[in-house]
PDB file of N, CA and C in Angstrom:
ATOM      1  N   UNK A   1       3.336  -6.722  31.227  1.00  0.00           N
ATOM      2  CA  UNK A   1       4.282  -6.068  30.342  1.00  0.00           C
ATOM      3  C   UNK A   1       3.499  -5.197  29.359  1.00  0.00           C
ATOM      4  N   UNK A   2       3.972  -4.223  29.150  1.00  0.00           N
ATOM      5  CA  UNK A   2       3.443  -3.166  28.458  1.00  0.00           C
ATOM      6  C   UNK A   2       3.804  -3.086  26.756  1.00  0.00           C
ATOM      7  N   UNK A   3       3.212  -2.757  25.797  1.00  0.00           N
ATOM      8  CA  UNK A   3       3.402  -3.166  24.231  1.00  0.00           C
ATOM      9  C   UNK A   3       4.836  -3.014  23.864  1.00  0.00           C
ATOM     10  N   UNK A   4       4.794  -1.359  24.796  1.00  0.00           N
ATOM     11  CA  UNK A   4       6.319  -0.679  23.695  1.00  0.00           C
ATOM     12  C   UNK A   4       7.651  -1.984  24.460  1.00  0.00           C
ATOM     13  N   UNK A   5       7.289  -2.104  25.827  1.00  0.00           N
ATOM     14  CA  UNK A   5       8.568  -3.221  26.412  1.00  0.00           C
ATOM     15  C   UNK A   5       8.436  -4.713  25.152  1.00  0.00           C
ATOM     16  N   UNK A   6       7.041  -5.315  25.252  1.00  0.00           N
ATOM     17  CA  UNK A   6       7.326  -6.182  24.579  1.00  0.00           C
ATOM     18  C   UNK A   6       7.490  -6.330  23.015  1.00  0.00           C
ATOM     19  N   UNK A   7       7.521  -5.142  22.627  1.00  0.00           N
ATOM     20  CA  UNK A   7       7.990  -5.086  21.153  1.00  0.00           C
ATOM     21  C   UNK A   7       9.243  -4.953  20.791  1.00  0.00           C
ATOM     22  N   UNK A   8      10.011  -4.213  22.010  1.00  0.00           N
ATOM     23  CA  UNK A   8      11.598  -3.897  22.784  1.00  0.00           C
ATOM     24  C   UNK A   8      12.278  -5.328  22.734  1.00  0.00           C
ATOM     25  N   UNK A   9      11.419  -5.932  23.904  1.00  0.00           N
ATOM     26  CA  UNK A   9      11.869  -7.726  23.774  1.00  0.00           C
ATOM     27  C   UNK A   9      12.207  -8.398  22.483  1.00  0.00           C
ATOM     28  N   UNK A  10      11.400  -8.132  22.440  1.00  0.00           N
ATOM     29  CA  UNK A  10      10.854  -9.005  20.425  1.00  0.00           C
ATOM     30  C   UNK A  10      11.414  -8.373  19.348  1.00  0.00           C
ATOM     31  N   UNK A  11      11.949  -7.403  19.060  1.00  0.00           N
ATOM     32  CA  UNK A  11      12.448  -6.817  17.990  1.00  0.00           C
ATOM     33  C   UNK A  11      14.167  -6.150  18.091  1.00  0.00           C
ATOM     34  N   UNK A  12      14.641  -5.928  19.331  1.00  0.00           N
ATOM     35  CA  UNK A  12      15.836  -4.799  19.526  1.00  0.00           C
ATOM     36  C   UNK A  12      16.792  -5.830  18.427  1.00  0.00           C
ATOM     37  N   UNK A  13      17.028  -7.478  19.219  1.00  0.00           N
ATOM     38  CA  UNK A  13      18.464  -8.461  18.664  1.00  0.00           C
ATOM     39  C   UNK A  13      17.872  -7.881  17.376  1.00  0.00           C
ATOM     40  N   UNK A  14      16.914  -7.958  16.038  1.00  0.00           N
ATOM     41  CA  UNK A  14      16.480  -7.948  14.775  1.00  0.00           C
ATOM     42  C   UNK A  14      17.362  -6.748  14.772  1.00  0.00           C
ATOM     43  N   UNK A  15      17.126  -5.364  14.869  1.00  0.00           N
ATOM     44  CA  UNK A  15      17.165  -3.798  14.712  1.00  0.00           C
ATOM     45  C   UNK A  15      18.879  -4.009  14.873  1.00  0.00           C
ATOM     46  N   UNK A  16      18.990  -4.937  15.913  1.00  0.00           N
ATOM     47  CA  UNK A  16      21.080  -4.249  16.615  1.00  0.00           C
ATOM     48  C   UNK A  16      21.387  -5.783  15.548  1.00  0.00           C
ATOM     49  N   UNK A  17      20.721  -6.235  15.084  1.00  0.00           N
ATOM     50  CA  UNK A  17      21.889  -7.511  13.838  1.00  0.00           C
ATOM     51  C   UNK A  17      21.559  -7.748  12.812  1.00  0.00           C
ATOM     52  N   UNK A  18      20.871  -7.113  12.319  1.00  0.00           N
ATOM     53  CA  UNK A  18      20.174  -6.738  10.543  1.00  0.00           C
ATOM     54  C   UNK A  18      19.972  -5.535   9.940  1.00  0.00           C
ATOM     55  N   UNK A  19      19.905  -4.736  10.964  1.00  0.00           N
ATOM     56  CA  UNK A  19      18.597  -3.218  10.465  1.00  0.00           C
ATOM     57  C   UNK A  19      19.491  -2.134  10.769  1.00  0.00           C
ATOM     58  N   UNK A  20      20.866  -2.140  11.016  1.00  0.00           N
ATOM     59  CA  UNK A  20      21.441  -0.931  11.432  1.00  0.00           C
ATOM     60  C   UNK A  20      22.319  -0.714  10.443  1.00  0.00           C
ATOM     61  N   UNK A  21      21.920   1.012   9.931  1.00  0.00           N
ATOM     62  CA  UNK A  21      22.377   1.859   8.472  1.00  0.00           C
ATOM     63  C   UNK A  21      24.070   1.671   8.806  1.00  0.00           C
ATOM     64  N   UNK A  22      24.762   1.999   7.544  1.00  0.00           N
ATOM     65  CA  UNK A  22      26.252   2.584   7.517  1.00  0.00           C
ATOM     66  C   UNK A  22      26.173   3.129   8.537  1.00  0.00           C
ATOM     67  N   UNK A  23      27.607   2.659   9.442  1.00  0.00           N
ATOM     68  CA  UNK A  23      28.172   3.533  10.689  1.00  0.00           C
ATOM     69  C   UNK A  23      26.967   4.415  11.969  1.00  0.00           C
ATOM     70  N   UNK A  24      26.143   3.221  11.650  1.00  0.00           N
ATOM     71  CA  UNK A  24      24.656   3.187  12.925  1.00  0.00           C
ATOM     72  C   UNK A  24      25.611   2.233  13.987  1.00  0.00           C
ATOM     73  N   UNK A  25      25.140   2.839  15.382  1.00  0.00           N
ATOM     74  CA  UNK A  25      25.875   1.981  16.417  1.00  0.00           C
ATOM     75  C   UNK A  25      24.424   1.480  17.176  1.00  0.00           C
ATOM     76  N   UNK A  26      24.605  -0.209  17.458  1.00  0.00           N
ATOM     77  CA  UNK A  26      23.993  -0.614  18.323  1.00  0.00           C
ATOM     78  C   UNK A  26      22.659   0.319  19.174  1.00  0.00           C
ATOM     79  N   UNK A  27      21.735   0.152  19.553  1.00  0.00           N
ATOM     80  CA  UNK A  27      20.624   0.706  20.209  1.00  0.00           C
ATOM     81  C   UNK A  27      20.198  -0.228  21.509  1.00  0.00           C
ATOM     82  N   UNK A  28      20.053   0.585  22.439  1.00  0.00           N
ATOM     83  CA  UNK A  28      19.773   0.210  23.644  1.00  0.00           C
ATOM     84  C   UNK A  28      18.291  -0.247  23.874  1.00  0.00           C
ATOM     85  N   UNK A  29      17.998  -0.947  24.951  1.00  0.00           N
ATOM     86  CA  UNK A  29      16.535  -0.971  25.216  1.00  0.00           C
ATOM     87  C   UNK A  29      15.377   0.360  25.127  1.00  0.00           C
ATOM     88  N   UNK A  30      16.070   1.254  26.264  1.00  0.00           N
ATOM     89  CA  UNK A  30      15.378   2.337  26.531  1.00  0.00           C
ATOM     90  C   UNK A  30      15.444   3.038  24.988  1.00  0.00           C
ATOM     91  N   UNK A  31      16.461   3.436  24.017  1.00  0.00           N
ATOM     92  CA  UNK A  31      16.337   4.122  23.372  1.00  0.00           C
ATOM     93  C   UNK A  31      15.122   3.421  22.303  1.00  0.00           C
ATOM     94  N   UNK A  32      15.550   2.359  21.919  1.00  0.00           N
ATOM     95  CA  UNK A  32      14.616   1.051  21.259  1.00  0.00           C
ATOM     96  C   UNK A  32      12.632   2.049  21.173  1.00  0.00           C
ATOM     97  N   UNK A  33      12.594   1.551  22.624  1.00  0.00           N
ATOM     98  CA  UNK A  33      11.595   2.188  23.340  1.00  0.00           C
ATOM     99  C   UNK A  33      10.684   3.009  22.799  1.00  0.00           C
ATOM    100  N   UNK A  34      11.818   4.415  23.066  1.00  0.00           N
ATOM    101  CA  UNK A  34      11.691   5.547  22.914  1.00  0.00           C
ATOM    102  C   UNK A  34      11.414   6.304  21.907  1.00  0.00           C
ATOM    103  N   UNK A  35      11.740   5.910  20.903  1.00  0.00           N
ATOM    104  CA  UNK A  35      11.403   6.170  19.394  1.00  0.00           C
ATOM    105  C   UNK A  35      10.272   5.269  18.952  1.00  0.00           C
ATOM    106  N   UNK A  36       9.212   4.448  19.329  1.00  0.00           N
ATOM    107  CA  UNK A  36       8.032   3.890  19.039  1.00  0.00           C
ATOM    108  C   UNK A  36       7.066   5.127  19.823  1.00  0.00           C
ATOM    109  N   UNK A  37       6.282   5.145  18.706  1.00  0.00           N
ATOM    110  CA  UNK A  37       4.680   6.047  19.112  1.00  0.00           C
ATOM    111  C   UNK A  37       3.525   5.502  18.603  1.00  0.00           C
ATOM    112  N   UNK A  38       2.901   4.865  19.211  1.00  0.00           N
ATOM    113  CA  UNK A  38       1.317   4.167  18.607  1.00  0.00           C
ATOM    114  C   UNK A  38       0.542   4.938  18.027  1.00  0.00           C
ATOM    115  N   UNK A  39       0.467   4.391  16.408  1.00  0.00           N
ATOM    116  CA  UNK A  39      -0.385   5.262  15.789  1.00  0.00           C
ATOM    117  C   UNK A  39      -1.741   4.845  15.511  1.00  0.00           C
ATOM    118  N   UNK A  40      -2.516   3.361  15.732  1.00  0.00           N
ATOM    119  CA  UNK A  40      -3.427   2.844  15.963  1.00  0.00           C
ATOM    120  C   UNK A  40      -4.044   1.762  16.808  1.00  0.00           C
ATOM    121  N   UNK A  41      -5.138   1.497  16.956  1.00  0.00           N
ATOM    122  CA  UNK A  41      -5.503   0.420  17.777  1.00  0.00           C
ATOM    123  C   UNK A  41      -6.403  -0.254  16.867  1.00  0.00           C
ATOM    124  N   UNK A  42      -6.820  -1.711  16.744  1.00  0.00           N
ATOM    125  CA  UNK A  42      -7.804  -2.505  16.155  1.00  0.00           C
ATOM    126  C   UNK A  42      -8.388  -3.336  16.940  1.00  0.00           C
ATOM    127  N   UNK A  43      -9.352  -3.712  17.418  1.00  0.00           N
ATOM    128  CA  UNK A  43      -9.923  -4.365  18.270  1.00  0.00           C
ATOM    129  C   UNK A  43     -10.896  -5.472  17.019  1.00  0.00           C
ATOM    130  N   UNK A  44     -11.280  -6.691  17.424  1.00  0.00           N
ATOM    131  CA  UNK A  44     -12.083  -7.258  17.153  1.00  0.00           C
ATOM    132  C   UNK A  44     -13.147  -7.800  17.756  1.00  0.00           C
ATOM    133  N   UNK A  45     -14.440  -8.517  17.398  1.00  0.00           N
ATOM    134  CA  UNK A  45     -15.462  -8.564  18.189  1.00  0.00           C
ATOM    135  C   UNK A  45     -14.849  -9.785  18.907  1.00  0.00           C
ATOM    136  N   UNK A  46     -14.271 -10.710  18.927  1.00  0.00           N
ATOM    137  CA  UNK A  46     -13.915 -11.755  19.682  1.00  0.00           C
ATOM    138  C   UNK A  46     -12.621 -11.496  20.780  1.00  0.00           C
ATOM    139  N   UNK A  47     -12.322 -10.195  20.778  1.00  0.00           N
ATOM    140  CA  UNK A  47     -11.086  -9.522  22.239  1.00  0.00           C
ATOM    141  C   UNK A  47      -9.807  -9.747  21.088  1.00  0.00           C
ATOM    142  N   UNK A  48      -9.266  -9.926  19.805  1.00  0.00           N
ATOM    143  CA  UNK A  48      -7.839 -10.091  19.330  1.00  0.00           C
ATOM    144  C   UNK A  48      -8.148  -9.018  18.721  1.00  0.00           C
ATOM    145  N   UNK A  49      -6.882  -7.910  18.945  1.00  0.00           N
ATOM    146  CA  UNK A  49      -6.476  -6.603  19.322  1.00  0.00           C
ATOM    147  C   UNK A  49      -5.236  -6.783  18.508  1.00  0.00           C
ATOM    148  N   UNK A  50      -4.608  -5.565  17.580  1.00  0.00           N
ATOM    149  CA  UNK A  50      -3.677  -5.095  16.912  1.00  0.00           C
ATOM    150  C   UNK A  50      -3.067  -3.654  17.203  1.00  0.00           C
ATOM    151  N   UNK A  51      -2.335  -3.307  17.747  1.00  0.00           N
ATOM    152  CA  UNK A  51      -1.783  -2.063  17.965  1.00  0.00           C
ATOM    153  C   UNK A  51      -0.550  -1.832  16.907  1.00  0.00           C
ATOM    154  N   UNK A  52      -0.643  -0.652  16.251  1.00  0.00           N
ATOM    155  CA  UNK A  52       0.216  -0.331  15.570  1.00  0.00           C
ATOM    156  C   UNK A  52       1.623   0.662  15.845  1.00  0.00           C
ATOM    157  N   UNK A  53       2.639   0.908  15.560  1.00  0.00           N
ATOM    158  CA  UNK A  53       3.514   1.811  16.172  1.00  0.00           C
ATOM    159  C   UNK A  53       4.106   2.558  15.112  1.00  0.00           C
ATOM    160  N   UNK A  54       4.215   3.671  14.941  1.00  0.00           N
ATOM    161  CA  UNK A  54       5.467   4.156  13.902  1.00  0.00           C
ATOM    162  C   UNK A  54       6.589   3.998  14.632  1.00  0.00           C
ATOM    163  N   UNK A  55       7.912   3.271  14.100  1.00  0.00           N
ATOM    164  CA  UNK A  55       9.156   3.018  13.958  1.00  0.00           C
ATOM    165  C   UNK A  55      10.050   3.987  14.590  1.00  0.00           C
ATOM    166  N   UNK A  56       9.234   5.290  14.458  1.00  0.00           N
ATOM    167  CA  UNK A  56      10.979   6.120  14.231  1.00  0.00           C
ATOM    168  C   UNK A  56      11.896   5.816  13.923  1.00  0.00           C
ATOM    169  N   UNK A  57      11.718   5.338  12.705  1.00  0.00           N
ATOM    170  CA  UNK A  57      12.705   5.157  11.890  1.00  0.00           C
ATOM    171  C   UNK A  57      13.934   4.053  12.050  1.00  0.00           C
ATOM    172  N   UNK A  58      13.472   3.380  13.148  1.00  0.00           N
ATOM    173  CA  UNK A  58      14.199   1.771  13.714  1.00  0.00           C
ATOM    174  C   UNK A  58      14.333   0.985  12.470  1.00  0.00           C
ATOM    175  N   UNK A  59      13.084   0.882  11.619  1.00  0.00           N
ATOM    176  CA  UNK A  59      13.222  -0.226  10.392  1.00  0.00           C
ATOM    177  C   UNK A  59      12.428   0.798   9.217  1.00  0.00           C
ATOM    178  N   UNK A  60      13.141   1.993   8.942  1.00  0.00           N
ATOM    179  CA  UNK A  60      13.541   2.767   7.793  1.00  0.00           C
ATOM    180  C   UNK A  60      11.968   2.549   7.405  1.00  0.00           C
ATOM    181  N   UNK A  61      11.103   3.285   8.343  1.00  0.00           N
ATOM    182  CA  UNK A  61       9.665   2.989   8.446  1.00  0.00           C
ATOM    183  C   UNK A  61       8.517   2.083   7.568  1.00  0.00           C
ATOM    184  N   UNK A  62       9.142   1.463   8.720  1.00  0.00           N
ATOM    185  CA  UNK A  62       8.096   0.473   8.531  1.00  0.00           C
ATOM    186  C   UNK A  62       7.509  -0.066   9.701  1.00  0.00           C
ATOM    187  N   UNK A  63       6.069  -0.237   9.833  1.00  0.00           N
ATOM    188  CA  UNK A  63       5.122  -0.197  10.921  1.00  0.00           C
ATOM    189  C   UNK A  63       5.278  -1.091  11.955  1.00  0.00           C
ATOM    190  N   UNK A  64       5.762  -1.143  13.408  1.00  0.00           N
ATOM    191  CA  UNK A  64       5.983  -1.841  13.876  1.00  0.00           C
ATOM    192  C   UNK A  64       4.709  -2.490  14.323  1.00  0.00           C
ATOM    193  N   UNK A  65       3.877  -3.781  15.404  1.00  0.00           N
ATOM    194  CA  UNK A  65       2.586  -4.287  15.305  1.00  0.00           C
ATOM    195  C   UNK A  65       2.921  -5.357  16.442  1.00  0.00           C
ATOM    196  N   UNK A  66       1.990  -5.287  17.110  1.00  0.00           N
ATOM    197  CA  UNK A  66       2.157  -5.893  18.483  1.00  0.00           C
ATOM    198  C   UNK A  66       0.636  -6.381  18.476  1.00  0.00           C
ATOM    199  N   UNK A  67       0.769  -7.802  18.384  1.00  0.00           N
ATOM    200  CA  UNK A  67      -0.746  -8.646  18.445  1.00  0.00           C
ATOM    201  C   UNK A  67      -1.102  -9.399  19.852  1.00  0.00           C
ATOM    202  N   UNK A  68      -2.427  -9.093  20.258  1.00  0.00           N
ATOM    203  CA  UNK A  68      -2.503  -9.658  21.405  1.00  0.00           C
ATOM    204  C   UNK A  68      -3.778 -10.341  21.483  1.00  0.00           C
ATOM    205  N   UNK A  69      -4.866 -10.835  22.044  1.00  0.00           N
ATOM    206  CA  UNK A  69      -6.239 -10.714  22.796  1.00  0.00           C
ATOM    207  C   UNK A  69      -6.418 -10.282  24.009  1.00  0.00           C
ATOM    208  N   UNK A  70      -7.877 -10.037  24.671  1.00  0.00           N
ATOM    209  CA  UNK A  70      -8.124 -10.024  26.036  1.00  0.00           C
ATOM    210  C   UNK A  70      -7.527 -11.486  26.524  1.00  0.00           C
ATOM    211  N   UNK A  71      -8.472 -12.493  26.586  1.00  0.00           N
ATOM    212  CA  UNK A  71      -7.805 -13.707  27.357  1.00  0.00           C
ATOM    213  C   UNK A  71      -6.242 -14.051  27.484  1.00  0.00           C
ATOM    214  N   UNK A  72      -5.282 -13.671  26.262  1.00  0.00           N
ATOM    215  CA  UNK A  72      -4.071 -14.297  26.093  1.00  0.00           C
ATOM    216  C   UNK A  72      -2.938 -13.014  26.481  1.00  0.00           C
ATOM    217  N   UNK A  73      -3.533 -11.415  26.562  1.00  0.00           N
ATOM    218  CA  UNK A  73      -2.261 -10.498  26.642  1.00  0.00           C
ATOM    219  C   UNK A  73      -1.470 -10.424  25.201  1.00  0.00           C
ATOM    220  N   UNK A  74      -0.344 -10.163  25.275  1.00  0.00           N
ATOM    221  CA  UNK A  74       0.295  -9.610  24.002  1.00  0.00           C
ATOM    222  C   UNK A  74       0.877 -11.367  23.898  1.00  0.00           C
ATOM    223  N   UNK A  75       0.806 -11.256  22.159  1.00  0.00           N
ATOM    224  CA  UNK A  75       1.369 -12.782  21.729  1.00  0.00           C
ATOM    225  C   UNK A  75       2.325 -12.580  20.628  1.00  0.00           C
ATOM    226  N   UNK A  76       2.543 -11.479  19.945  1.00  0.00           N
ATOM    227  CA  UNK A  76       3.508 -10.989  18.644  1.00  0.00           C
ATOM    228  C   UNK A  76       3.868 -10.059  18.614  1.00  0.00           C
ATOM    229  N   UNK A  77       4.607  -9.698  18.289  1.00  0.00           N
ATOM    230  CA  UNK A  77       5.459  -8.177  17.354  1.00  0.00           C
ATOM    231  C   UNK A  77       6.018  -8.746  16.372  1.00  0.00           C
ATOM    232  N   UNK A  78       6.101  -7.710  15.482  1.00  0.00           N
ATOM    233  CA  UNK A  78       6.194  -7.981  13.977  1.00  0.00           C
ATOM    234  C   UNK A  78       6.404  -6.275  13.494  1.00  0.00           C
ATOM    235  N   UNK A  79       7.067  -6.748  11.910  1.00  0.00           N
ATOM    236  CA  UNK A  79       7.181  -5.599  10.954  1.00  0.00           C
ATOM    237  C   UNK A  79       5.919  -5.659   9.709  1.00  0.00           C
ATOM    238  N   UNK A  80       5.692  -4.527   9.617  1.00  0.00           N
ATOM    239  CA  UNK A  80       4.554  -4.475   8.507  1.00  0.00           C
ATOM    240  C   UNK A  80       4.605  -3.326   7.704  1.00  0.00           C
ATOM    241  N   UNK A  81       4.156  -3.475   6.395  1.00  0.00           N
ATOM    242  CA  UNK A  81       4.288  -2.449   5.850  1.00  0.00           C
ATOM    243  C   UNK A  81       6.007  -1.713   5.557  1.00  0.00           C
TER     244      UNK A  81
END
């Protein structure tokens, strides 16, 4: 599974039952998606890896963050910032 899917997984129910403005309708997977653009990568010397995303504006920007390692693959998404 790829970051932007599992941040899709992990975050859309949050975005479609907390995070949606006055007279905002529901958001789909694909659109979810589609509006994330990775704006960094962090690597550490032991393989645990941080990728960062700007929002487009999903959570009225604020940084979306998908934590993983080499051995384990992706293990979080989260809001930051």
């Amino acid at each position: 599974m790829n970051a932007i899917n599992f941040a899709t997984e992990r975050l859309l129910v949050l975005k479609n039952n907390e995070w949606l403005g006055e007279e905002e309708e529901q958001i789909s997977p694909t659109e979810f998606g589609d509006r994330l653009s990775l704006t960094s990568i962090s690597i550490e010397a032991g393989g645990d890896f941080i990728l960062d995303f700007d929002d487009g504006n999903l959570f009225w920007g604020h940084t979306i963050t998908v934590e993983g390692s080499l051995p384990d693959g992706l293990t979080d998404a989260g809001l930051a910032g």
